[in-house]
N, C-alpha and C. Protein backbone atom coordinates (compact mmCIF):
# COMPACT_ATOMS: atom_id res chain seq x y z
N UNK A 1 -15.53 10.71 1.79
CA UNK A 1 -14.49 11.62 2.21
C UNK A 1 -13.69 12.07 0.99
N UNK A 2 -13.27 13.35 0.74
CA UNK A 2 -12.31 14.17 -0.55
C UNK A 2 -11.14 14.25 0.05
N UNK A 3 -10.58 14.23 -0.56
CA UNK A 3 -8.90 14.81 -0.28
C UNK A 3 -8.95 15.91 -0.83
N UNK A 4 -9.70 16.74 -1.87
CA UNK A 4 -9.22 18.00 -2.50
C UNK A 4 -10.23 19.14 -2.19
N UNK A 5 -9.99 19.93 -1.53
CA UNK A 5 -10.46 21.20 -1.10
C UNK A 5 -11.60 21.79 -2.27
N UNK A 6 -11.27 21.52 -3.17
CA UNK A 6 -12.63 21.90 -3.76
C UNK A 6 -13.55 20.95 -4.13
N UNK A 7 -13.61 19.97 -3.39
CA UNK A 7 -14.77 18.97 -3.91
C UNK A 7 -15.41 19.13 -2.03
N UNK A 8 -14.92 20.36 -1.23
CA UNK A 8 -14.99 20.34 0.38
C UNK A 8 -15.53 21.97 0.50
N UNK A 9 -16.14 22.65 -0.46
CA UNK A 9 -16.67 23.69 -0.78
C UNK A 9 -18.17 23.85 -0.06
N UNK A 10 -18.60 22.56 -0.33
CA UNK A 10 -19.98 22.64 0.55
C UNK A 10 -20.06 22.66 2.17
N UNK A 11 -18.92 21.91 2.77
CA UNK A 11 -18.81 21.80 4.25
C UNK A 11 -18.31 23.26 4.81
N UNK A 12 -18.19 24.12 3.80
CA UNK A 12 -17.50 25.66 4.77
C UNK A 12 -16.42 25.87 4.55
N UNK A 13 -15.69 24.96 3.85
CA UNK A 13 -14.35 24.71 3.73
C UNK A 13 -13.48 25.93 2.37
N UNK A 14 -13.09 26.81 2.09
CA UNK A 14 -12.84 27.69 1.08
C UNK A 14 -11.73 26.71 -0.28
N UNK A 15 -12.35 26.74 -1.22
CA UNK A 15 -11.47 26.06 -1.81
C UNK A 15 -9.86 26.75 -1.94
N UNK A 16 -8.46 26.24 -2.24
CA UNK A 16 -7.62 26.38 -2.75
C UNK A 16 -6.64 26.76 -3.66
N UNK A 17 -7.36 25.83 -4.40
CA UNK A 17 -7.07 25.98 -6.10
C UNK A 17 -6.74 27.01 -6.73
N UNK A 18 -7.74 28.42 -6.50
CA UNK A 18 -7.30 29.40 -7.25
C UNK A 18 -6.99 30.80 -6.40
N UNK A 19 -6.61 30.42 -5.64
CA UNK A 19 -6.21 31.61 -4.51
C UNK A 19 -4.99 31.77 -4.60
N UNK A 20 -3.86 32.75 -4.88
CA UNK A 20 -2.53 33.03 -4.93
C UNK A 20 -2.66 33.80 -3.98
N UNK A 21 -1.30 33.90 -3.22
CA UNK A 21 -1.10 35.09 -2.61
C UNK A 21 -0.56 36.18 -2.97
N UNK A 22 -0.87 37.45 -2.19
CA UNK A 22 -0.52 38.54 -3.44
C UNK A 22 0.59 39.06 -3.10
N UNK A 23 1.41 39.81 -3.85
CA UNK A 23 2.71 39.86 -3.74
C UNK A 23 3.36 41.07 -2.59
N UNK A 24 4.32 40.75 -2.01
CA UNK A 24 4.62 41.61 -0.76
C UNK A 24 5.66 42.55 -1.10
N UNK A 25 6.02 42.93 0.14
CA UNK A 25 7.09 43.90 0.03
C UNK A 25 8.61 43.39 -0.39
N UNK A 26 8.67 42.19 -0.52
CA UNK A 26 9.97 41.68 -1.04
C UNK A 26 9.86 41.12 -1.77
N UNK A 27 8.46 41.14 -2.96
CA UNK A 27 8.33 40.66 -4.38
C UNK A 27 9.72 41.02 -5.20
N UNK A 28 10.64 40.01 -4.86
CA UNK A 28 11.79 40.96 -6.18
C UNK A 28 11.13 41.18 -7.89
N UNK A 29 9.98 40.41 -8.25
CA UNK A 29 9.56 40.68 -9.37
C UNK A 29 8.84 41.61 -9.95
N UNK A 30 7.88 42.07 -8.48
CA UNK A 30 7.65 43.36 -9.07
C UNK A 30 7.90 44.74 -8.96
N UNK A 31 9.58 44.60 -8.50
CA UNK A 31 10.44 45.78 -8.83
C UNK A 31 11.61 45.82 -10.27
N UNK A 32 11.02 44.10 -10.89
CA UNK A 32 11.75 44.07 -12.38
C UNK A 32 11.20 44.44 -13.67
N UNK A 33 9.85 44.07 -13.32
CA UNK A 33 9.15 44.44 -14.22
C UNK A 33 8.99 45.79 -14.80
N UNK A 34 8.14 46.60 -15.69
CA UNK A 34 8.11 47.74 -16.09
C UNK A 34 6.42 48.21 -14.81
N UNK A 35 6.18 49.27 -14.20
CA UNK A 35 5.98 49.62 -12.59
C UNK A 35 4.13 50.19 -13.85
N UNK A 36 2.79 50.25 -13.02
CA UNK A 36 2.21 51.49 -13.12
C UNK A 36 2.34 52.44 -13.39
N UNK A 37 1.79 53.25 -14.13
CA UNK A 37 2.48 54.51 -14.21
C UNK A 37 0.83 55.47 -13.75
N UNK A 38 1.58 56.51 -12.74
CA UNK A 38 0.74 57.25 -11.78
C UNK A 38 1.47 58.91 -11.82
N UNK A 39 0.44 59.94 -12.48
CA UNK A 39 0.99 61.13 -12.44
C UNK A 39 0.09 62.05 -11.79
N UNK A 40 0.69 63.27 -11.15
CA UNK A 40 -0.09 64.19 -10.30
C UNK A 40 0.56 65.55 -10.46
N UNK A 41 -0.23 66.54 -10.87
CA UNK A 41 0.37 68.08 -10.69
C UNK A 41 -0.57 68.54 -9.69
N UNK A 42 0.22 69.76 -8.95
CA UNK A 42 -0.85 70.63 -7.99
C UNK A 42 0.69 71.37 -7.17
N UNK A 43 0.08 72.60 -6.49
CA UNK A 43 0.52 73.42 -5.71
C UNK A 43 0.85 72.85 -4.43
N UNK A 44 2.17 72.94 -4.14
CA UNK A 44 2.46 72.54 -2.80
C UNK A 44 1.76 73.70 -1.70
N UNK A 45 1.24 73.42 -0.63
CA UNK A 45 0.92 74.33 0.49
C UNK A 45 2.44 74.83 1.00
N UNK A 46 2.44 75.98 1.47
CA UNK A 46 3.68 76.52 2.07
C UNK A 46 3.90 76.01 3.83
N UNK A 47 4.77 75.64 4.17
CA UNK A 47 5.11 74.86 5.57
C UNK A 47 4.65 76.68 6.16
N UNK A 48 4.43 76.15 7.83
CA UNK A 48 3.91 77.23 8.48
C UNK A 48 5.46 77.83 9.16
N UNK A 49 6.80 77.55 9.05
CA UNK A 49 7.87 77.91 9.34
C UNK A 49 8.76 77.72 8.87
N UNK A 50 9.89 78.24 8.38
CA UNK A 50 11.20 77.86 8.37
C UNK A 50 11.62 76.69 8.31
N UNK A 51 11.67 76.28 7.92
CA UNK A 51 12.55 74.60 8.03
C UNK A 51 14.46 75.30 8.34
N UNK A 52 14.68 76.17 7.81
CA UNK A 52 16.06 76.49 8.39
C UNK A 52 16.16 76.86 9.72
N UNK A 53 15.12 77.53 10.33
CA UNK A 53 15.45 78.32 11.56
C UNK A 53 14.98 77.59 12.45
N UNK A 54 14.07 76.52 12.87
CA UNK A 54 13.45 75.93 13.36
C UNK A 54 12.92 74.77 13.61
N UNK A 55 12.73 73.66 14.34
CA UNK A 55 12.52 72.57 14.11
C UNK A 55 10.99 72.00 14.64
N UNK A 56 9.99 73.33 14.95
CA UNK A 56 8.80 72.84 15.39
C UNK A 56 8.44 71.89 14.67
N UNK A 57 7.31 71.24 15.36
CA UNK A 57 6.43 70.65 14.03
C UNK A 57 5.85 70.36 13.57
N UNK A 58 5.02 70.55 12.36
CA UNK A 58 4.71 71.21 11.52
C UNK A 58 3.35 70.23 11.37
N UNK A 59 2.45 70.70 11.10
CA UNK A 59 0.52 70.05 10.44
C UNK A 59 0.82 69.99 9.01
N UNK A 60 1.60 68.66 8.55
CA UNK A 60 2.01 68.59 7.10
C UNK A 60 0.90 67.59 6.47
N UNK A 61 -0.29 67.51 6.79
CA UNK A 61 -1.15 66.85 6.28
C UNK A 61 -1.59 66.88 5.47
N UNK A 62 -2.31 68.29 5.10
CA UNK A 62 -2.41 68.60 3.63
C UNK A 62 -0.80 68.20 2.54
N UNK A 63 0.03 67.94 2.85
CA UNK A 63 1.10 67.97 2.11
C UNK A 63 1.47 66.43 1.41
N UNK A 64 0.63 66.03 2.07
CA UNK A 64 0.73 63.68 2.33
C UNK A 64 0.43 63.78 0.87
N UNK A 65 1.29 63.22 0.01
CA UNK A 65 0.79 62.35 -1.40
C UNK A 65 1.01 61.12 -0.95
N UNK A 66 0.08 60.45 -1.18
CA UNK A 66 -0.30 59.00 -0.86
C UNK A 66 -0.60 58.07 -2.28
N UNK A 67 0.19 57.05 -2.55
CA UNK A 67 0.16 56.01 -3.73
C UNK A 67 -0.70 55.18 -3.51
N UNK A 68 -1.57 54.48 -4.75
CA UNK A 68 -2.71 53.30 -3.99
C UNK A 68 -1.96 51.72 -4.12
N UNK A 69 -0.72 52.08 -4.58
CA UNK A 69 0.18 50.60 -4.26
C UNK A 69 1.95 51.78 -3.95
N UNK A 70 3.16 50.35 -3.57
CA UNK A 70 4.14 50.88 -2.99
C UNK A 70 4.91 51.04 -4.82
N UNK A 71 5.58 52.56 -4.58
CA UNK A 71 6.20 53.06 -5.50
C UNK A 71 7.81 52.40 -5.61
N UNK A 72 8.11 51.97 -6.62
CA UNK A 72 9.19 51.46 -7.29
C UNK A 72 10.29 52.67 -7.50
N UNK A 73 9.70 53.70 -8.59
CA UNK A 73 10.42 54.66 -8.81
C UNK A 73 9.58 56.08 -9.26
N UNK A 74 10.33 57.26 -8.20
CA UNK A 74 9.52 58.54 -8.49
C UNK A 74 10.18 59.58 -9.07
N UNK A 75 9.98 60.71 -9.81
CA UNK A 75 10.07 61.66 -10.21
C UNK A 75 9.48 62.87 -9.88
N UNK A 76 9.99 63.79 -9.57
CA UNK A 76 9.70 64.98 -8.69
C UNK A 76 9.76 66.27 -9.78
N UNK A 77 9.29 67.01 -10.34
CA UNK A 77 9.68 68.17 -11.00
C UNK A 77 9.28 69.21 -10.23
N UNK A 78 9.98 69.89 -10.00
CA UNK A 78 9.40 71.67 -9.19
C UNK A 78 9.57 72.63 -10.38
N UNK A 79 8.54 72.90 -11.29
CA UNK A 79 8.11 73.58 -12.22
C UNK A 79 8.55 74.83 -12.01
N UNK A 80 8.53 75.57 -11.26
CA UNK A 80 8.07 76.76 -10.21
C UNK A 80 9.30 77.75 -10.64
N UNK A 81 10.03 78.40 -10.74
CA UNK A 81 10.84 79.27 -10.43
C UNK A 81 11.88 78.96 -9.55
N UNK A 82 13.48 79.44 -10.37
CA UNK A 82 14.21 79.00 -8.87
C UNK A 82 14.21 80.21 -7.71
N UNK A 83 14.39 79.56 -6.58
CA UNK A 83 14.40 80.47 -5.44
C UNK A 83 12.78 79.69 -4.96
N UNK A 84 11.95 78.84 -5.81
CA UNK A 84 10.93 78.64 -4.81
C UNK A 84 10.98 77.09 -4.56
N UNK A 85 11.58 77.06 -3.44
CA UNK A 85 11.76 75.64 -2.93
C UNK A 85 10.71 74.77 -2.49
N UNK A 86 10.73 73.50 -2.92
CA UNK A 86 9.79 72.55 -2.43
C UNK A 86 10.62 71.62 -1.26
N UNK A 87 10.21 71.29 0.18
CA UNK A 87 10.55 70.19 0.72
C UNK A 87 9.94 69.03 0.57
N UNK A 88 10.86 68.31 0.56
CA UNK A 88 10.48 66.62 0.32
C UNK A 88 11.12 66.17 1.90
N UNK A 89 9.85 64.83 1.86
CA UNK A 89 10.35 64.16 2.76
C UNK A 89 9.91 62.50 2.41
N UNK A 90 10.16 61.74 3.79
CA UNK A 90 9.37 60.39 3.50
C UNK A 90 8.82 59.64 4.72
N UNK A 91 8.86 61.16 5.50
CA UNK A 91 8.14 60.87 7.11
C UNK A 91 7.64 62.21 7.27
N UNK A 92 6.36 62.14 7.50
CA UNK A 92 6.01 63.23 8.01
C UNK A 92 6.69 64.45 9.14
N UNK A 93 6.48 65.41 8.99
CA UNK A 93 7.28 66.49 9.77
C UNK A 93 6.42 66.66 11.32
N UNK A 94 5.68 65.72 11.14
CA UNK A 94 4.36 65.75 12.75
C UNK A 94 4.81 64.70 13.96
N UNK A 95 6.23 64.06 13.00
CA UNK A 95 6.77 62.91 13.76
C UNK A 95 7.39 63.49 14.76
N UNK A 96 7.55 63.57 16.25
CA UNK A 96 8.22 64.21 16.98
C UNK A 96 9.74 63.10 17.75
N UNK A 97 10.84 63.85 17.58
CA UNK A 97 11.68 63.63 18.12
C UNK A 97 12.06 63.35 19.39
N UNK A 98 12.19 61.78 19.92
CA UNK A 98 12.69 61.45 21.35
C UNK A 98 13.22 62.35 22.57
N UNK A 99 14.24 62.85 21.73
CA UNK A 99 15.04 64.06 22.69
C UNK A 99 14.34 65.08 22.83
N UNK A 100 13.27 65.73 21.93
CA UNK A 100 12.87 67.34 22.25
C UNK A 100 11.44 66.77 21.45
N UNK A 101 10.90 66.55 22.20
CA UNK A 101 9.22 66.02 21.98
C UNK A 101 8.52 66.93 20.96
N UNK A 102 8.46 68.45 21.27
CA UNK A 102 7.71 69.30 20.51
C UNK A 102 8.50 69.59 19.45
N UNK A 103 9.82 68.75 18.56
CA UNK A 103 10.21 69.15 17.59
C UNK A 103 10.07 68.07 16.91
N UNK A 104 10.18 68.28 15.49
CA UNK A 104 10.10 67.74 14.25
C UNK A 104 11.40 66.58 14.34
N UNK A 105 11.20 65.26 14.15
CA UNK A 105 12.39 64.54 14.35
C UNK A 105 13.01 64.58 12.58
N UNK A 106 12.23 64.75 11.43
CA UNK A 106 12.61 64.72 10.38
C UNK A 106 13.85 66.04 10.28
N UNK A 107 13.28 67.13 10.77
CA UNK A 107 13.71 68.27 10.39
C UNK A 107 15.03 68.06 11.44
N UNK A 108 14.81 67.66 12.77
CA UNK A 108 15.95 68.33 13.74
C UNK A 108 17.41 67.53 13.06
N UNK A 109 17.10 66.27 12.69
CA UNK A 109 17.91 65.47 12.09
C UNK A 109 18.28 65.57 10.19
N UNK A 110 17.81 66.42 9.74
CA UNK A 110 17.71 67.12 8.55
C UNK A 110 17.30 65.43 7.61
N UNK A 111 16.46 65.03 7.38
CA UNK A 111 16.11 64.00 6.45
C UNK A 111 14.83 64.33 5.56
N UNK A 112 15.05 65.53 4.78
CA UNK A 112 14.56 66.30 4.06
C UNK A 112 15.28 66.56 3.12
N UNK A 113 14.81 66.76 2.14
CA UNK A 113 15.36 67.22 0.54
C UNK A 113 14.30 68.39 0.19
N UNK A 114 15.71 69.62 -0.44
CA UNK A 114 15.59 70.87 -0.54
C UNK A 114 15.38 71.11 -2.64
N UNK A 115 13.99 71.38 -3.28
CA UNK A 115 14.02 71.06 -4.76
C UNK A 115 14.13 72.11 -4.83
N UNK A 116 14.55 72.97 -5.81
CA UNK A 116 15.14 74.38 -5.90
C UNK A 116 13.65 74.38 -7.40
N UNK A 117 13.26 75.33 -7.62
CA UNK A 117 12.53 75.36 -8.89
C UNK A 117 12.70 75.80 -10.39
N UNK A 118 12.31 74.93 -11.25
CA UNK A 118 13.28 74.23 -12.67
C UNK A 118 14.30 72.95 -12.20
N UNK A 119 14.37 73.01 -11.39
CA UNK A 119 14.99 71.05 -11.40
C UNK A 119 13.95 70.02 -10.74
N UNK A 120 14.38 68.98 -11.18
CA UNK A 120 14.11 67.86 -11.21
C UNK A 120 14.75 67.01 -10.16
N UNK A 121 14.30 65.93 -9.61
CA UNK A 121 14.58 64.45 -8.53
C UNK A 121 13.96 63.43 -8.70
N UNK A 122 14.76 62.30 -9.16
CA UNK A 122 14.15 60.94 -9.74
C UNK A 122 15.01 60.38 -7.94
N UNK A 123 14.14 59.56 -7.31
CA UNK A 123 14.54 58.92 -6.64
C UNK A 123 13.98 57.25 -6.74
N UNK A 124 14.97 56.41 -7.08
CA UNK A 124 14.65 54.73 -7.13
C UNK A 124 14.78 53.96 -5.50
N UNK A 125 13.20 54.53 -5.18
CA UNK A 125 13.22 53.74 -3.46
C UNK A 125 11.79 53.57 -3.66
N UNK A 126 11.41 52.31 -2.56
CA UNK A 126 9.96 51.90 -2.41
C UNK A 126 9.68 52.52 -1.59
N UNK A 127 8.39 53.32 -1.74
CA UNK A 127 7.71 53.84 -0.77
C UNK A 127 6.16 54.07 -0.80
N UNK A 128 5.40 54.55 -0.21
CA UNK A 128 3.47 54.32 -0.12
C UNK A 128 3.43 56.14 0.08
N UNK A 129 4.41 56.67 0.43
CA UNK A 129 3.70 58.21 0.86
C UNK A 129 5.30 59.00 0.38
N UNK A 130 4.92 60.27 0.00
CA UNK A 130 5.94 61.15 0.42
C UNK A 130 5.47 62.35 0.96
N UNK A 131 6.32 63.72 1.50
CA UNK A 131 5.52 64.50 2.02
C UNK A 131 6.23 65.66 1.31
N UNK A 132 5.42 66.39 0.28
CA UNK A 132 6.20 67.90 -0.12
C UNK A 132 5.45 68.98 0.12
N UNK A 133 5.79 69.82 0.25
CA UNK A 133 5.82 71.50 0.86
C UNK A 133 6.28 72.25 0.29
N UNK A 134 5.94 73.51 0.53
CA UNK A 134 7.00 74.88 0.15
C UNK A 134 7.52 75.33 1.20
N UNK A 135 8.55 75.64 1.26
CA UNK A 135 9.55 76.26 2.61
C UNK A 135 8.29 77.44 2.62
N UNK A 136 9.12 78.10 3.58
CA UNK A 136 8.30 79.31 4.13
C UNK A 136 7.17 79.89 2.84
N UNK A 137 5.97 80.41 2.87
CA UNK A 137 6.04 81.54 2.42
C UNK A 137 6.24 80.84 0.69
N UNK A 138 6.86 80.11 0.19
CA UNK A 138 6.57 79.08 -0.78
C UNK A 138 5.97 78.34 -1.60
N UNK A 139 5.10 78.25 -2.96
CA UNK A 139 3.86 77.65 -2.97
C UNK A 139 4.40 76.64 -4.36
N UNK A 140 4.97 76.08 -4.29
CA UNK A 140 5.82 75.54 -5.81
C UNK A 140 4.83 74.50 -6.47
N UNK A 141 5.02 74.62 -7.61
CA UNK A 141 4.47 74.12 -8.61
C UNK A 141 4.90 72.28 -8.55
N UNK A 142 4.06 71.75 -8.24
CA UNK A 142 4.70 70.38 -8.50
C UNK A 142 4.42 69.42 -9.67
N UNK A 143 4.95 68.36 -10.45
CA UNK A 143 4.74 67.88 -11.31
C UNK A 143 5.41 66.05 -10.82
N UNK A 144 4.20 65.40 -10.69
CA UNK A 144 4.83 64.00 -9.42
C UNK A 144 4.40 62.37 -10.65
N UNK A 145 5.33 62.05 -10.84
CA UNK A 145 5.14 60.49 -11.53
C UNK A 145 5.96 59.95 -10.71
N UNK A 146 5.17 58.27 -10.56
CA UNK A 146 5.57 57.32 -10.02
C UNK A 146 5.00 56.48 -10.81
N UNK A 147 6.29 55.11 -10.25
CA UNK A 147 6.34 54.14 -11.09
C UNK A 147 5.85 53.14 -9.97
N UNK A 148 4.81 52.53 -10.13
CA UNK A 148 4.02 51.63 -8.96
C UNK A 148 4.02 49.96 -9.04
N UNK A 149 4.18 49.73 -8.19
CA UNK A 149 3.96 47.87 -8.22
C UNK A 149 2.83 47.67 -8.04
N UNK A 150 2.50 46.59 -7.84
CA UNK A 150 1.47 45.74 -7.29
C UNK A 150 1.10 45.36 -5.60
N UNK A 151 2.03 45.97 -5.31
CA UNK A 151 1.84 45.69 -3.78
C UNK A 151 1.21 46.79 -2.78
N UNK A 152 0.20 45.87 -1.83
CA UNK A 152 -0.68 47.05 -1.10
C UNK A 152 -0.06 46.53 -0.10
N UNK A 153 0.59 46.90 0.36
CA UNK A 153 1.55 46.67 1.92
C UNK A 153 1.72 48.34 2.14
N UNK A 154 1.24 48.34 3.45
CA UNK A 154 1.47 49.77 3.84
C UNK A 154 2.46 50.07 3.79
N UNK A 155 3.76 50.08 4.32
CA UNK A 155 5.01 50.36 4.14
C UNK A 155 4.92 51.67 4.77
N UNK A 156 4.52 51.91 6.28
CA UNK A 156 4.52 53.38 6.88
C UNK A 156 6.03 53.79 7.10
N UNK A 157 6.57 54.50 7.02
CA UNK A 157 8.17 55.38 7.44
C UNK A 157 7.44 56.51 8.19
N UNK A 158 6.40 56.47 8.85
CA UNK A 158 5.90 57.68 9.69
C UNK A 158 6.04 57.45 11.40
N UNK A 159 7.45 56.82 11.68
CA UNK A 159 7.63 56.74 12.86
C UNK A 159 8.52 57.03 13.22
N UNK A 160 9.13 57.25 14.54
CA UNK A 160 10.44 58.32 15.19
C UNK A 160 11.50 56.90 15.22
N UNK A 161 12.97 56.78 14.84
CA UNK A 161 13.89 56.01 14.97
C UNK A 161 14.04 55.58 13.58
N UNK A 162 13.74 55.90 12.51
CA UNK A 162 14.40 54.94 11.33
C UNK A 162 15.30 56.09 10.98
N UNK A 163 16.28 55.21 10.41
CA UNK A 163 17.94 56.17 10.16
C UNK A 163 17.75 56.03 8.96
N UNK A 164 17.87 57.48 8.85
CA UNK A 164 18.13 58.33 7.43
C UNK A 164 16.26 59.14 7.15
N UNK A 165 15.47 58.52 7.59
CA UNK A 165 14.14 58.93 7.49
C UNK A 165 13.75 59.65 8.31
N UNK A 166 13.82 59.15 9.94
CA UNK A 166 13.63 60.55 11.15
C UNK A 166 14.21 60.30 11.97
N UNK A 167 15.38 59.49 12.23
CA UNK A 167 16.94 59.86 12.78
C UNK A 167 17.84 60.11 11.83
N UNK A 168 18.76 60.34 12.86
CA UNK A 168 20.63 60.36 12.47
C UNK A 168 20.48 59.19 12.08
């Protein structure tokens, strides 16, 4: 009989020894450390409406930038010209709102950010996705670094009720 898991390798048993677990969403260490570094340019698609006039909502799929671990810290540049706005979000605009089903809960509750083009948005939040666009009619130039951990934890914000993301 063994007491130590790896001398118990032959019975089926997985050894121990060198298995860590991998780090989660409340790794405080690997939001101290210095992050991945992950960059992306490309053309935002233009939203199919208004984000001012309207709160349908919207097939923002093509719009999903998706990280292959959760982002520490991002940087946003809208290259583009001002007057051509990029929307940001951190829930999709397909999320529909409790009260009025066929509307956008991001939009009806405004939890969107408006990038004007020639500025810049560094935001220091963890996240796995963001969602940018061009307002109407819109096609802005984007320029996207993130600063990435180590952690593959989905971390979805693509659901109706989180405050500040797709509620009040």
């Amino acid at each position: 009989m063994s007491y130590f898991d790896k001398d118990r390798a032959a019975d089926g048993v997985s050894p121990r020894m060198s298995s860590f677990p991998k780090p989660g969403i409340s790794s405080v260490g690997e939001y101290q450390q210095a992050g991945r570094p992950w960059l992306k340019q490309f053309t935002a698609n233009a939203l199919v409406v208004d984000i001012t006039g309207t709160t349908t909502l919207i097939n923002d799929a093509a719009n999903k930038q998706e990280f292959p671990y959760v982002a520490k810290r991002i940087v946003i540049n809208n290259t583009s010209a001002a007057g051509n706005f990029a929307v940001i979000s951190f829930c999709s605009l397909n999320v529909a709102d409790d009260d009025t089903i066929a509307s956008s809960a991001a939009l009806i509750h405004g939890n969107y950010y408006l990038l004007d083009g020639g500025t810049s948005l560094t935001l220091e939040a963890k996240c796995r996705r963001l969602y940018i666009g061009g307002n109407i009619g819109a096609t802005p130039a984007i320029s996207l670094y993130a600063e990435l951990t180590g952690i593959e934890h989905d971390y979805d914000l693509d659901v109706e009720g989180i405050s500040g993301i797709s509620d009040a």
